[in-house]
N, C-alpha and C. Protein backbone atom coordinates (compact mmCIF):
# COMPACT_ATOMS: atom_id res chain seq x y z
N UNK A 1 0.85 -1.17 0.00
CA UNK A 1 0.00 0.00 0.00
C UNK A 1 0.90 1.23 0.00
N UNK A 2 0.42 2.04 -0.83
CA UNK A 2 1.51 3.43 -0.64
C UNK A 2 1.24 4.31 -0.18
N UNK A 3 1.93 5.17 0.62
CA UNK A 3 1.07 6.02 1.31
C UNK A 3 0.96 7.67 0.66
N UNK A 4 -0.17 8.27 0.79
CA UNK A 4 -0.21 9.79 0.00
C UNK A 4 0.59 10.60 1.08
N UNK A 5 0.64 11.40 0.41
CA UNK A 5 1.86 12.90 1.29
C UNK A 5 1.08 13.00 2.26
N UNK A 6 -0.09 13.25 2.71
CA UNK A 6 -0.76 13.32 3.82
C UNK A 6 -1.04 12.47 5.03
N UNK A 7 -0.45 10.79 4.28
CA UNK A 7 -0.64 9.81 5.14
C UNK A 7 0.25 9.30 5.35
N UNK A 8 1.31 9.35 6.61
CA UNK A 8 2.49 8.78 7.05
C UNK A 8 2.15 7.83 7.92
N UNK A 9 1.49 7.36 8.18
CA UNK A 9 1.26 5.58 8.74
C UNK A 9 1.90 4.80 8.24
N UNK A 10 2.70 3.96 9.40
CA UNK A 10 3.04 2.85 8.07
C UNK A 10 2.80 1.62 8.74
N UNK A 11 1.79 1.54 9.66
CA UNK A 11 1.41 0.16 10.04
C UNK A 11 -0.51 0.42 10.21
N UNK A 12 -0.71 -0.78 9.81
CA UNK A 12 -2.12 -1.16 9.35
C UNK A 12 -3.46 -0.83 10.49
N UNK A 13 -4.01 -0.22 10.40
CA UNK A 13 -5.46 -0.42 11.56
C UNK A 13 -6.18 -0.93 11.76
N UNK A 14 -6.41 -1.39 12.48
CA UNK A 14 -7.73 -2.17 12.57
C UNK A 14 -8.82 -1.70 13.37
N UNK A 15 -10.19 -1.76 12.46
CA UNK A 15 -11.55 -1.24 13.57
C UNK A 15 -11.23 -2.30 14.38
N UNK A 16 -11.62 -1.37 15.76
CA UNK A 16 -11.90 -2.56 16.86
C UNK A 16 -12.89 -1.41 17.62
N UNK A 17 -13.92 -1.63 17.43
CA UNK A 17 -14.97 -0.33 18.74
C UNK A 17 -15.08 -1.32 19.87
N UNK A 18 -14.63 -0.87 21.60
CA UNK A 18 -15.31 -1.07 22.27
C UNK A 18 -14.70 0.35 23.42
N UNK A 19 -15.19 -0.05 24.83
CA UNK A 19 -15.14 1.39 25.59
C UNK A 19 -13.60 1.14 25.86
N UNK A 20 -12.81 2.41 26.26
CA UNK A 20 -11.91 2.28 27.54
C UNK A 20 -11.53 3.16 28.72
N UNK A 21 -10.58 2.87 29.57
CA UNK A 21 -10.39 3.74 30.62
C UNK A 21 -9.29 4.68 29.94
N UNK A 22 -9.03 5.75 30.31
CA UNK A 22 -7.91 6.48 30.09
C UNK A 22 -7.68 7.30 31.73
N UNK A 23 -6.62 6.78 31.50
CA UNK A 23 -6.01 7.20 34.00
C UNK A 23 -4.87 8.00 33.31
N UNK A 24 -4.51 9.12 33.50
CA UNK A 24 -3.59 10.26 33.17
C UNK A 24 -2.48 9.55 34.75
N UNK A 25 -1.87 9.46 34.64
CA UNK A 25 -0.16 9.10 35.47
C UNK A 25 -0.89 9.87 36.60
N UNK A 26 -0.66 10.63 37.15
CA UNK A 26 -1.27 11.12 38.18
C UNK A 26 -2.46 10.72 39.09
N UNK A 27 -3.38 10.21 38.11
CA UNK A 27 -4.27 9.28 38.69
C UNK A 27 -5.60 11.07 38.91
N UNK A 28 -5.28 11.94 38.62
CA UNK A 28 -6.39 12.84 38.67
C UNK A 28 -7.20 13.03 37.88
N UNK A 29 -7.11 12.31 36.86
CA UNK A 29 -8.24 12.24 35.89
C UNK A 29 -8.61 10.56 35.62
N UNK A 30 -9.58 10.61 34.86
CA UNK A 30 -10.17 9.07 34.77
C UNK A 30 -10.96 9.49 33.66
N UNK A 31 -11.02 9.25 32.24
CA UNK A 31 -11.94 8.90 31.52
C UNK A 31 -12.42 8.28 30.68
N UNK A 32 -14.07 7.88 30.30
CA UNK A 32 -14.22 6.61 29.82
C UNK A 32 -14.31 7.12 27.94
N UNK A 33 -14.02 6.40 27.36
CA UNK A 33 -13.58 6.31 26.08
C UNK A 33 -14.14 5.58 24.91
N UNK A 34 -14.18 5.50 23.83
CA UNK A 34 -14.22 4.91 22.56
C UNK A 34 -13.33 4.53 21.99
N UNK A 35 -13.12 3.60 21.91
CA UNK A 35 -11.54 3.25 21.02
C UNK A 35 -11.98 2.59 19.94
N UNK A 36 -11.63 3.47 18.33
CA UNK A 36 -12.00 3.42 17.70
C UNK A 36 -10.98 2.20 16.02
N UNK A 37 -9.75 2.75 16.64
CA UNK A 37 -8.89 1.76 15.41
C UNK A 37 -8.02 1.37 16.41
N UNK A 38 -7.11 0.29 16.11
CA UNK A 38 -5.78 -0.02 17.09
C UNK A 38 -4.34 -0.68 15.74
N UNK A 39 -3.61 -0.15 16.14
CA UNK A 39 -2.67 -0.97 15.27
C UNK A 39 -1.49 -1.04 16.48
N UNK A 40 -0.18 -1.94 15.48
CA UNK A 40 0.80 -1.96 16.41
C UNK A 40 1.16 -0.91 17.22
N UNK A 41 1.28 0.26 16.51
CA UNK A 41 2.14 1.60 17.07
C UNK A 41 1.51 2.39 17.83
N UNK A 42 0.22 2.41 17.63
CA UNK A 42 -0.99 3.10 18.34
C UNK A 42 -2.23 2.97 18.59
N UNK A 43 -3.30 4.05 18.79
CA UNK A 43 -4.88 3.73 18.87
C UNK A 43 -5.47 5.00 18.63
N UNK A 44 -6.71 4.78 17.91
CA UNK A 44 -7.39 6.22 17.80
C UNK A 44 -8.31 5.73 18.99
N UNK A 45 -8.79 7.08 19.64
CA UNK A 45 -9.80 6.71 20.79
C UNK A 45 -10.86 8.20 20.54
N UNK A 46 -11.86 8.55 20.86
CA UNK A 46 -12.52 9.11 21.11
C UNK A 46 -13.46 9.85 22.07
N UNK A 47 -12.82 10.81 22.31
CA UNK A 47 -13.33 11.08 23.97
C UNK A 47 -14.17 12.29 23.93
N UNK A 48 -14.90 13.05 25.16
CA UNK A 48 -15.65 14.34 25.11
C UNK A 48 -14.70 15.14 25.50
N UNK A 49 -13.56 15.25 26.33
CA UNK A 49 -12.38 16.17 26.95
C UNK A 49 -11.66 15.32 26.22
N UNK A 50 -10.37 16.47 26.24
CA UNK A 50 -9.17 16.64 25.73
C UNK A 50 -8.26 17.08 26.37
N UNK A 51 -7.40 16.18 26.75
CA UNK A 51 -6.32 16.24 27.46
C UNK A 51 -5.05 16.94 26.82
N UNK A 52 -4.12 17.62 27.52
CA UNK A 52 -3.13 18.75 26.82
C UNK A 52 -1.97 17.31 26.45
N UNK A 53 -1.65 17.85 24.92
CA UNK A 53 -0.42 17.14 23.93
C UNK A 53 0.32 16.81 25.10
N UNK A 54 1.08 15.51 25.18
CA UNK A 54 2.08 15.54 26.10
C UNK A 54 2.00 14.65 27.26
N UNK A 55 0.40 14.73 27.55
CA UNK A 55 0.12 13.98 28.95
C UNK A 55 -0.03 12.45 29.16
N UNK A 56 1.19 12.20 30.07
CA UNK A 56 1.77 10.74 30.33
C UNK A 56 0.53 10.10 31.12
N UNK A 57 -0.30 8.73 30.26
CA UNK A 57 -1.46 7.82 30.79
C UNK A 57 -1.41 6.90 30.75
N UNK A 58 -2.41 6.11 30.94
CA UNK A 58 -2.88 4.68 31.10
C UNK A 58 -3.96 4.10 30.28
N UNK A 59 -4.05 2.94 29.26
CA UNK A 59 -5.06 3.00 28.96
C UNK A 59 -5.70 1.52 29.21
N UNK A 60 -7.18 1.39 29.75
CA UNK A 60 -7.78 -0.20 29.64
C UNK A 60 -8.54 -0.19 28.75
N UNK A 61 -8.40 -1.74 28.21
CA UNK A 61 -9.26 -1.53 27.21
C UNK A 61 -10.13 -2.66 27.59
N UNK A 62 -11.66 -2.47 27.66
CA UNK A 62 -12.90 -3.35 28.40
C UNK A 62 -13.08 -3.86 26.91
N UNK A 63 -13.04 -5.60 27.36
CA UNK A 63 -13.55 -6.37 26.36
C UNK A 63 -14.86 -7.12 27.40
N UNK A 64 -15.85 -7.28 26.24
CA UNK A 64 -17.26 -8.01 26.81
C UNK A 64 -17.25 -9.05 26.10
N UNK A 65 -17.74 -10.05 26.97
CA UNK A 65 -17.90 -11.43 26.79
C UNK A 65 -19.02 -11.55 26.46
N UNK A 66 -19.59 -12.84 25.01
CA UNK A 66 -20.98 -12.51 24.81
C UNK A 66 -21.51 -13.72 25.46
């Protein structure tokens, strides 16, 4: 796959929707999430707040059993 000037990814995504936690290192924030793609290198997630560039976290990711 090649990538356009706009798209510097170079590892694959995969949908995966389910919720998660996001715990900021500090432990003063907590919030629950959407996690929307995951690949090796990273994850898109989707949240209502926005945490400042930079901030060192935690993330769980809740899988349900059917």
């Amino acid at each position: 796959m090649a990538l356009s000037d706009s798209e510097q990814r170079e590892c694959t995504r995969t949908p995966f929707n389910t919720t998660v936690l996001l715990c900021t290192d500090s432990r003063d924030v907590e919030i629950e999430a959407s996690l929307q793609n995951i690949s090796i290198s990273g994850m898109y997630v989707e949240m209502g707040q926005a945490l400042p560039l930079g901030t060192n976290c935690s993330i769980k990711i809740l899988i349900k059993g059917q």
